[in-house]
Protein backbone atom coordinates (compact mmCIF):
# COMPACT_ATOMS: atom_id res chain seq x y z
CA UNK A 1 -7.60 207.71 86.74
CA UNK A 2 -4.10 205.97 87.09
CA UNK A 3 -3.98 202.65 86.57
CA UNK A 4 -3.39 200.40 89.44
CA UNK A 5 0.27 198.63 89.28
CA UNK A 6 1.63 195.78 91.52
CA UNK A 7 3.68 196.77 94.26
CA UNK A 8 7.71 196.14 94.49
CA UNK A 9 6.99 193.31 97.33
CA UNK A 10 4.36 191.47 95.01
CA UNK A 11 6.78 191.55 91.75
CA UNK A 12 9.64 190.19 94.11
CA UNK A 13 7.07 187.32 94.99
CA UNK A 14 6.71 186.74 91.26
CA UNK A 15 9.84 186.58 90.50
CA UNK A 16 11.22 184.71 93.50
CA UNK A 17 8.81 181.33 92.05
CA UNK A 18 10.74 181.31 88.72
CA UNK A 19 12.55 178.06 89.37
CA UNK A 20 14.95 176.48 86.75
CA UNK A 21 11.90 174.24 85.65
CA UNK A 22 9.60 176.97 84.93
CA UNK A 23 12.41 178.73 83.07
CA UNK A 24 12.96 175.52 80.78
CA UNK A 25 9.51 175.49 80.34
CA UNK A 26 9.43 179.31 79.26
CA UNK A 27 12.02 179.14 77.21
CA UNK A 28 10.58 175.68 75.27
CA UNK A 29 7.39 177.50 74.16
CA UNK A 30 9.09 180.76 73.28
CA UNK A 31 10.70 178.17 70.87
CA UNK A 32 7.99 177.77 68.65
CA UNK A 33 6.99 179.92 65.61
CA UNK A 34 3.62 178.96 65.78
CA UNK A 35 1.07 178.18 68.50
CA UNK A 36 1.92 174.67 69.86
CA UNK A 37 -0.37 172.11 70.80
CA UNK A 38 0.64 171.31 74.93
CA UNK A 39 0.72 167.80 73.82
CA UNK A 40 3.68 168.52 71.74
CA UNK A 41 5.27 170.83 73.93
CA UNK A 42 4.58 167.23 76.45
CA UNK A 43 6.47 165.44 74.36
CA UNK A 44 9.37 167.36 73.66
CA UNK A 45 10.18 168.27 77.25
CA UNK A 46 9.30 164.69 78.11
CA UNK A 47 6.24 165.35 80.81
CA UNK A 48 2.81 164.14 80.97
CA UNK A 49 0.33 166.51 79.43
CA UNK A 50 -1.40 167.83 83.05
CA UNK A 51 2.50 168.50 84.58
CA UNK A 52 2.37 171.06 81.29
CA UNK A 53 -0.97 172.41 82.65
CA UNK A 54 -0.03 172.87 86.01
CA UNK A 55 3.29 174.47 84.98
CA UNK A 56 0.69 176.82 82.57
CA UNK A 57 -1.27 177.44 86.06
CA UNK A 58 1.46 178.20 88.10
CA UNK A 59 2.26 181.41 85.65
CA UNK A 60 -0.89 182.53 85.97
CA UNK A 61 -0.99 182.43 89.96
CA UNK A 62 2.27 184.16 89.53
CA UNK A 63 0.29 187.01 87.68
CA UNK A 64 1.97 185.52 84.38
CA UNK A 65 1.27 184.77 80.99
CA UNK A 66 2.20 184.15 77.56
CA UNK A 67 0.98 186.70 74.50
CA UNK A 68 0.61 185.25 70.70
CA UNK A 69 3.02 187.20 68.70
CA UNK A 70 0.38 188.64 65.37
CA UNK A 71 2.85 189.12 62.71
CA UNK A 72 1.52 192.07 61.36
CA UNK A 73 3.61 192.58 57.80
CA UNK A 74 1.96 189.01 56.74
CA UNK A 75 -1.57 190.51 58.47
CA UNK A 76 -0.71 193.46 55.66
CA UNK A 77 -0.65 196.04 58.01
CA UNK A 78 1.28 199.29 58.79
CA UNK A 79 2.64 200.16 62.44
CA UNK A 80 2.84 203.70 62.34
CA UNK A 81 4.68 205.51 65.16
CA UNK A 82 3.92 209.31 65.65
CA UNK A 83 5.77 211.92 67.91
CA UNK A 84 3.98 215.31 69.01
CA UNK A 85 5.79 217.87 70.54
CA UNK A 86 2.57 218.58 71.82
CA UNK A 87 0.41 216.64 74.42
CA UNK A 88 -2.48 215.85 73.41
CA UNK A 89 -5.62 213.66 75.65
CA UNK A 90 -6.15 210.23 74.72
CA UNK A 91 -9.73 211.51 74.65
CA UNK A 92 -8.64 213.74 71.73
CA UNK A 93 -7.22 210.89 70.19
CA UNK A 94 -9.18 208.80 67.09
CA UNK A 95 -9.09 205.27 68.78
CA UNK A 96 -10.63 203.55 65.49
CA UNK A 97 -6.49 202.24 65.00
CA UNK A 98 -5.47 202.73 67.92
CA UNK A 99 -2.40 200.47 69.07
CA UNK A 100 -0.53 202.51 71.95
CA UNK A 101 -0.71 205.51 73.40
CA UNK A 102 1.24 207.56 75.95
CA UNK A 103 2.54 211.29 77.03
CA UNK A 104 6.02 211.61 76.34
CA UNK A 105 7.86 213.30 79.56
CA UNK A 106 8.12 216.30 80.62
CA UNK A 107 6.18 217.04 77.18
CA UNK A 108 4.73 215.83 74.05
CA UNK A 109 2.58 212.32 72.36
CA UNK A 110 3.44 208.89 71.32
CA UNK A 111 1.16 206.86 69.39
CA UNK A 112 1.22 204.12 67.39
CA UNK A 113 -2.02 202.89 64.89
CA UNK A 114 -2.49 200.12 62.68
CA UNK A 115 -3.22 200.70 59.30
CA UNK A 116 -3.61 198.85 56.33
CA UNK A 117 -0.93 198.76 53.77
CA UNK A 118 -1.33 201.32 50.95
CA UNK A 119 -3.61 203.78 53.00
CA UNK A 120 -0.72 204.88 55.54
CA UNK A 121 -0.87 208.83 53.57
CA UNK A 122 -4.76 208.54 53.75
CA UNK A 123 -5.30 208.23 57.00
CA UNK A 124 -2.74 210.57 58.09
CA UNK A 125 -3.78 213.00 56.40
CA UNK A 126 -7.17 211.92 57.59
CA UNK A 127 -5.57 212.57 61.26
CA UNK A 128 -4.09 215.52 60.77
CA UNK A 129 -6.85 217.44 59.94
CA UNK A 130 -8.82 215.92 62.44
CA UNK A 131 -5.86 217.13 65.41
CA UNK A 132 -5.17 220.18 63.80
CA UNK A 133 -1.63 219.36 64.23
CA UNK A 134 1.28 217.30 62.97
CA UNK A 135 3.67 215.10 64.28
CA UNK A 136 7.33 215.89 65.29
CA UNK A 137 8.31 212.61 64.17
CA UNK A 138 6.80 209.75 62.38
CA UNK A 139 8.47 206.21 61.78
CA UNK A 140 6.40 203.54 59.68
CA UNK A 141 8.45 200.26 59.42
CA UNK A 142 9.51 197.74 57.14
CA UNK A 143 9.79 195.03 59.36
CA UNK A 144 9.74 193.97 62.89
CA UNK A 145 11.76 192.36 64.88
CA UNK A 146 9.43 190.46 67.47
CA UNK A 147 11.35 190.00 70.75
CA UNK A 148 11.06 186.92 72.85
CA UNK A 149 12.87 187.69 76.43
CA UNK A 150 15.57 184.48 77.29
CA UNK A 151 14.20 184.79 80.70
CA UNK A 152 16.88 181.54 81.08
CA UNK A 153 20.02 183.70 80.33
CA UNK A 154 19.41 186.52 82.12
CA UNK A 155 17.55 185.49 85.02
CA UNK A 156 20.05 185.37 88.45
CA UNK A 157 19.33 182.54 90.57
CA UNK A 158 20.93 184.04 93.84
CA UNK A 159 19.21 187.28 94.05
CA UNK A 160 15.49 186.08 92.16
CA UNK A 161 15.92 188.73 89.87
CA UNK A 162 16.59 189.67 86.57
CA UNK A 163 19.71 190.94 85.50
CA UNK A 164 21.14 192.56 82.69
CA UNK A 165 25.28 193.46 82.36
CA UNK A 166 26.32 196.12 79.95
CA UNK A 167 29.29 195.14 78.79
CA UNK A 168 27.91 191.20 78.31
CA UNK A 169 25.09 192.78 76.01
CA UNK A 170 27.63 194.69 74.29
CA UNK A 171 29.99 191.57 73.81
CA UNK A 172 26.87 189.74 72.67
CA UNK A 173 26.66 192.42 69.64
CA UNK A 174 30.52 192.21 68.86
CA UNK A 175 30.06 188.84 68.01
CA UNK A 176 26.64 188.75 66.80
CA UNK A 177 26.69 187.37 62.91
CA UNK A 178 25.99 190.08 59.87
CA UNK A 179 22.66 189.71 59.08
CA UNK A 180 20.35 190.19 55.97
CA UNK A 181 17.69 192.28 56.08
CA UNK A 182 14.27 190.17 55.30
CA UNK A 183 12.80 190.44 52.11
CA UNK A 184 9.43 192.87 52.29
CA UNK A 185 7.69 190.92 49.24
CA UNK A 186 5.22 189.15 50.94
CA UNK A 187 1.67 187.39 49.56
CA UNK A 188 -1.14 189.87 49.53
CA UNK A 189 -3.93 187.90 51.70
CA UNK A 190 -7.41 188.81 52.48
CA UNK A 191 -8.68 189.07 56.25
CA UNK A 192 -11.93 189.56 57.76
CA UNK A 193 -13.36 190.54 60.78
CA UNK A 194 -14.02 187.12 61.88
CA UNK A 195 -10.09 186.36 61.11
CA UNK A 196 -8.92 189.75 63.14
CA UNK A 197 -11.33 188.81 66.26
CA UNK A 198 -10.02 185.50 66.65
CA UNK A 199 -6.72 186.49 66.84
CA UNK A 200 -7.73 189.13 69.38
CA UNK A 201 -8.61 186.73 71.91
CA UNK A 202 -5.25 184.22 70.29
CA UNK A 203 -2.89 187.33 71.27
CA UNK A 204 -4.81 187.76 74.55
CA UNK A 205 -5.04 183.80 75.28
CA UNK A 206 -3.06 182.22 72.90
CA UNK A 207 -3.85 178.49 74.03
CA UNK A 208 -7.24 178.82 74.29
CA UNK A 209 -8.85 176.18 72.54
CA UNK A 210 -11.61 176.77 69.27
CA UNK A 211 -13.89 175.56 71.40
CA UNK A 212 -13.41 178.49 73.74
CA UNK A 213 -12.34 180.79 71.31
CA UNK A 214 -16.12 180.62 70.37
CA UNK A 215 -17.44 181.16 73.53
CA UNK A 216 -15.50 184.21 74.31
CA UNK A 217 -16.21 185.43 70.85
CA UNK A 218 -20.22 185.15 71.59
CA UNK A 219 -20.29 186.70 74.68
CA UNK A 220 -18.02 189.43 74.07
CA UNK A 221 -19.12 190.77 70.60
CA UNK A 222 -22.68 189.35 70.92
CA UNK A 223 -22.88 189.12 66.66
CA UNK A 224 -26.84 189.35 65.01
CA UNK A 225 -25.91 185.57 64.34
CA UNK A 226 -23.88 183.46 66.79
CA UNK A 227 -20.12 182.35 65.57
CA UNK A 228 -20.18 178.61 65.17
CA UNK A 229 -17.31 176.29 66.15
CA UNK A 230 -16.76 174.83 62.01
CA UNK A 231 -16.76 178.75 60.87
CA UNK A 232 -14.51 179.66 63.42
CA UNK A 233 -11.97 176.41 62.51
CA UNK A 234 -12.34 177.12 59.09
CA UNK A 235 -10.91 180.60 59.41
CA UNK A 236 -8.23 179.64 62.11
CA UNK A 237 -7.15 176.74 59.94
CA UNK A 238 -7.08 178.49 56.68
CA UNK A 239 -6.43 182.48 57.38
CA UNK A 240 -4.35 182.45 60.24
CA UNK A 241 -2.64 179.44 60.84
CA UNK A 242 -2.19 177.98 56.90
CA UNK A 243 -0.43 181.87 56.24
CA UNK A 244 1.81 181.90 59.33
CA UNK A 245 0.22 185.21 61.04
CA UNK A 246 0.67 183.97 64.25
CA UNK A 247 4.70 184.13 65.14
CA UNK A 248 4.38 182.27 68.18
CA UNK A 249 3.82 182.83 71.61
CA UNK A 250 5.91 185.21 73.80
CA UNK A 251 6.38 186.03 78.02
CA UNK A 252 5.05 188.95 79.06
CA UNK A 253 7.86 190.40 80.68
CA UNK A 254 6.71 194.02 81.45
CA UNK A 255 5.26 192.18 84.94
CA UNK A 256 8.48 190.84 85.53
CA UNK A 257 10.55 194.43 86.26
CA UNK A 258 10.45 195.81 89.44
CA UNK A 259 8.98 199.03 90.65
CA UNK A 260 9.65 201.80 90.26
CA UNK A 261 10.59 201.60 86.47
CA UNK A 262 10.69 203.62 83.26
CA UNK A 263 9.32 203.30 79.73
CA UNK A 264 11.44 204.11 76.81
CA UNK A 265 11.37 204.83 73.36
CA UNK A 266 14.77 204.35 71.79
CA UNK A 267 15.44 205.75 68.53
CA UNK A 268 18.71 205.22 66.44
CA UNK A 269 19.92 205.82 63.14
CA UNK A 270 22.55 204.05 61.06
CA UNK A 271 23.50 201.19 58.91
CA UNK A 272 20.46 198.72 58.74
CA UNK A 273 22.59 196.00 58.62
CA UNK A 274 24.61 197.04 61.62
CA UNK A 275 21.13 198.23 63.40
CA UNK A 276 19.79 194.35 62.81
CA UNK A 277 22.92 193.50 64.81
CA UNK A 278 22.48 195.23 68.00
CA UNK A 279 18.62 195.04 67.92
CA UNK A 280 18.47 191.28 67.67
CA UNK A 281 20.64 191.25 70.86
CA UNK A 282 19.16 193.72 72.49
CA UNK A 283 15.04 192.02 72.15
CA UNK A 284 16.78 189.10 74.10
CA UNK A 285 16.64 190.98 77.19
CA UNK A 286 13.29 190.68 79.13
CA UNK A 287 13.68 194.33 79.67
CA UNK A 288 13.06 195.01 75.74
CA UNK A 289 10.47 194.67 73.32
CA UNK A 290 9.83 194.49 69.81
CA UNK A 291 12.35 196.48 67.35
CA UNK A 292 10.93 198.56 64.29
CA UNK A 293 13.42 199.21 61.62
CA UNK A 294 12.80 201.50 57.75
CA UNK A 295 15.98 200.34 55.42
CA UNK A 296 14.86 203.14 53.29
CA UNK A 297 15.23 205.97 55.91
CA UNK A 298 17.52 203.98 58.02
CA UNK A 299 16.51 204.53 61.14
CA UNK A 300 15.19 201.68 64.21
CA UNK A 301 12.77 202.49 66.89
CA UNK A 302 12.66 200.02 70.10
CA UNK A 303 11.07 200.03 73.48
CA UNK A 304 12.07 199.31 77.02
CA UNK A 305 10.84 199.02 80.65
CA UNK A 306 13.53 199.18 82.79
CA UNK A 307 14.37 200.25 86.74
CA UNK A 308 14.78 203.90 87.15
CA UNK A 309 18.13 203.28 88.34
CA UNK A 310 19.52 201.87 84.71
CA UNK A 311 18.05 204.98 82.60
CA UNK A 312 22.22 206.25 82.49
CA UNK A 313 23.32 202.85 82.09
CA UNK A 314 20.76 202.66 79.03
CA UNK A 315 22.05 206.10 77.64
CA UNK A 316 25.87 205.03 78.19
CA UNK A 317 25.17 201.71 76.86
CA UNK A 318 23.70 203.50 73.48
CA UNK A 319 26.71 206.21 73.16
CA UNK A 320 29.49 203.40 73.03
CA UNK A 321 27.74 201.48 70.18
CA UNK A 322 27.67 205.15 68.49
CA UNK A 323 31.59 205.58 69.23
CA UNK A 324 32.19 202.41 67.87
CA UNK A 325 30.52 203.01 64.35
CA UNK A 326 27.49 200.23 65.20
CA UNK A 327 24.96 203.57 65.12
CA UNK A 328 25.56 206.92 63.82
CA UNK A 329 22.61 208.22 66.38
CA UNK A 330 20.59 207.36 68.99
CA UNK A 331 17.59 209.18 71.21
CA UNK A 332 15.88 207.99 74.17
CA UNK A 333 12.44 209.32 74.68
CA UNK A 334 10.80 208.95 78.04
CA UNK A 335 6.99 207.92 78.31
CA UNK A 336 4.63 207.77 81.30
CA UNK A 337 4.40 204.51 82.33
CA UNK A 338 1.22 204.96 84.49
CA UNK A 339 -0.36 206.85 81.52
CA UNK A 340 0.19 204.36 79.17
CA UNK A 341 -2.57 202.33 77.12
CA UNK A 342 -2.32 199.48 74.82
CA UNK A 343 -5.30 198.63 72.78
CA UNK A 344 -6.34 195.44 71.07
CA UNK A 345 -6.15 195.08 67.16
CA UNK A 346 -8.71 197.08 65.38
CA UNK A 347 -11.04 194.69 63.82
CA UNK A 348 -13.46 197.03 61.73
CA UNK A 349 -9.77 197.98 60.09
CA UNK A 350 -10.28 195.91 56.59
CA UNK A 351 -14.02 195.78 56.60
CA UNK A 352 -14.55 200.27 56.92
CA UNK A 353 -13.34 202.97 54.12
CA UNK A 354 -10.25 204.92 56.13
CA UNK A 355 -12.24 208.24 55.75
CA UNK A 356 -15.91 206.47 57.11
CA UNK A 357 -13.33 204.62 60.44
CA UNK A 358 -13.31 208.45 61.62
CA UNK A 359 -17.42 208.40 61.35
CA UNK A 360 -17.40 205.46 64.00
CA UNK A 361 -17.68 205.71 67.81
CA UNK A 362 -15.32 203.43 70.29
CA UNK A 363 -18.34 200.96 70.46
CA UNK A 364 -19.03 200.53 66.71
CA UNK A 365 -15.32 200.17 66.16
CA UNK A 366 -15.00 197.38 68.93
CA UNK A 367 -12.17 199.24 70.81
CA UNK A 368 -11.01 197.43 73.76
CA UNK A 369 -8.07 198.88 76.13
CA UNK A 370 -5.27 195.64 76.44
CA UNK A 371 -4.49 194.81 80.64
């Protein structure tokens, strides 16, 4: 069945209601690397606590909201990305790790799973035999560059839309400082399935309070023995937000582009340093998302929705930082937006052997589909 998508007239209406005080409100709790309390965020903008609330509201009549950013290196996890040159169903597909799935156009798979770090070769292998095939293509990061959209910037007043200019963005990477490439070492921490469900509902909702991070809890996973509101504080305080897994919150901005519009993958290859460059830039724009970049095979993966009527734009865009020496190659891969499913984390993924997650139906692994 294809999934139902708003209309061109109802994204304009979105959009239109984006006044400068929303924006400064957008871009003030982007600013955070954390999850901040609306009190503070109160404070800083210098507003009562309920004109944050209603500004919160307001988004969501809009058919907005804000996602928590899970950083998933400090989670110790793997995003691996996989290219078929085959299709293949999502029904086909083992969900257990499931993060995104789509058929590449006019041919072929993209999916992406979350694994833990050090069983990456297990459970591809794992996969492999299970498809009876093997992927064209497969990418697993070293870091991730989480984009937050500066709906501010690139938002046009006059036509209520959002814009993005070419040669600005390529001006912005001219300019754009040398950057080091983060260190990988990171402290080994233990999570549980307690930890990975809360931050389910945290990257759904991420200002929900404990209190209703409970109740959601309880009536969506219905455990033998009800969560309690000290266990579930106790892990917040002390797994998630005490080791920083939680990079903040985010603006959806997929809801923001107009109809009709395209999903991209957009591969590149080159010096790391030089990749860092242009993909910082580029993760600005509410028409990108998240950058994934391996130092040790050089190579960066990003994604894009975008109007159908910028897909050349995109590909000219991407040949003049290869003329200039910023990339040595670039691919764009096309996906089908209307086929496209994101799925929440997996939360059976530290608690289950690799080989037994592949024994497990949808239900026993807690597999939920991400609206």
């Amino acid at each position: 069945m294809s999934e139902l998508r708003p209309s061109r007239e109802d994204m304009q209406t979105v959009v239109k209601y984006l006044n400068p005080s929303l924006l400064d409100f957008i871009e003030q709790l982007q600013s955070f690397e954390y999850i901040p309390e609306i009190s503070k965020v109160a404070d800083l903008m210098d507003f009562h606590t309920s004109t944050i609330w209603k500004f919160m509201k307001l988004l969501k009549q809009r058919g907005l909201a804000f996602q928590g950013l899970i950083d998933m290196h400090k989670l110790g996890v793997d995003e691996i990305i996989l290219v078929f040159d085959e299709y293949i169903e999502l029904k086909s597909m083992f969900k257990g790790l499931m993060r995104e799935y789509a058929p590449i156009l006019p041919w072929g798979t993209y999916v992406k799973y979350l694994v833990p770090k050090g069983f990456a070769e297990a459970f591809l292998n794992e996969l492999y035999s299970r498809l009876g095939v093997e992927p064209l293509e497969v990418y697993i990061p070293t870091f991730t560059i989480y984009g937050k959209p500066d709906v501010k910037r690139f938002y046009d007043m006059n036509s209520r839309r959002f814009v993005i200019n070419w040669d600005e963005l390529y001006k912005m990477v001219e300019v754009a400082p040398r950057e080091i490439i983060p260190k990988e070492a990171v402290k080994k921490s233990k999570f549980d399935e307690l930890d990975l469900l809360i931050l389910r509902v945290l990257e759904r909702s991420p200002f929900e309070s404990i209190k209703n991070v409970v109740r959601i809890l309880n009536e969506e996973f219905k455990a033998l023995k009800p969560y309690n509101y000290v266990l579930v504080l106790r892990h917040y305080n002390n797994h998630i937000e005490a080791r920083g897994v939680i990079k903040g919150v985010r603006l959806r901005s997929e809801k923001l582009i107009l109809e009709p519009s395209l999903k991209v993958m957009i591969t590149a290859n080159g010096n790391p340093l030089e990749m860092l460059r242009f993909l910082k830039v580029l993760t600005t724009h509410p028409y990108f998302h998240d950058a994934y970049v391996n130092t040790a095979d050089n190579v960066a993966v990003t994604f894009a929705t975008l109007p159908v009527e910028l897909a050349h734009d995109l590909s000219i865009f991407m040949d003049k930082l290869k003329r200039v020496g910023i990339i040595r190659y670039w691919k764009i891969t096309y996906l089908d937006s209307r086929r496209f499913r994101r799925y929440a984390l997996p939360v059976k993924m530290f608690s289950e052997n690799i080989n037994n997650l592949f024994t497990l139906s949808d239900d026993e692994l807690l597999v939920r589909e991400l609206t």
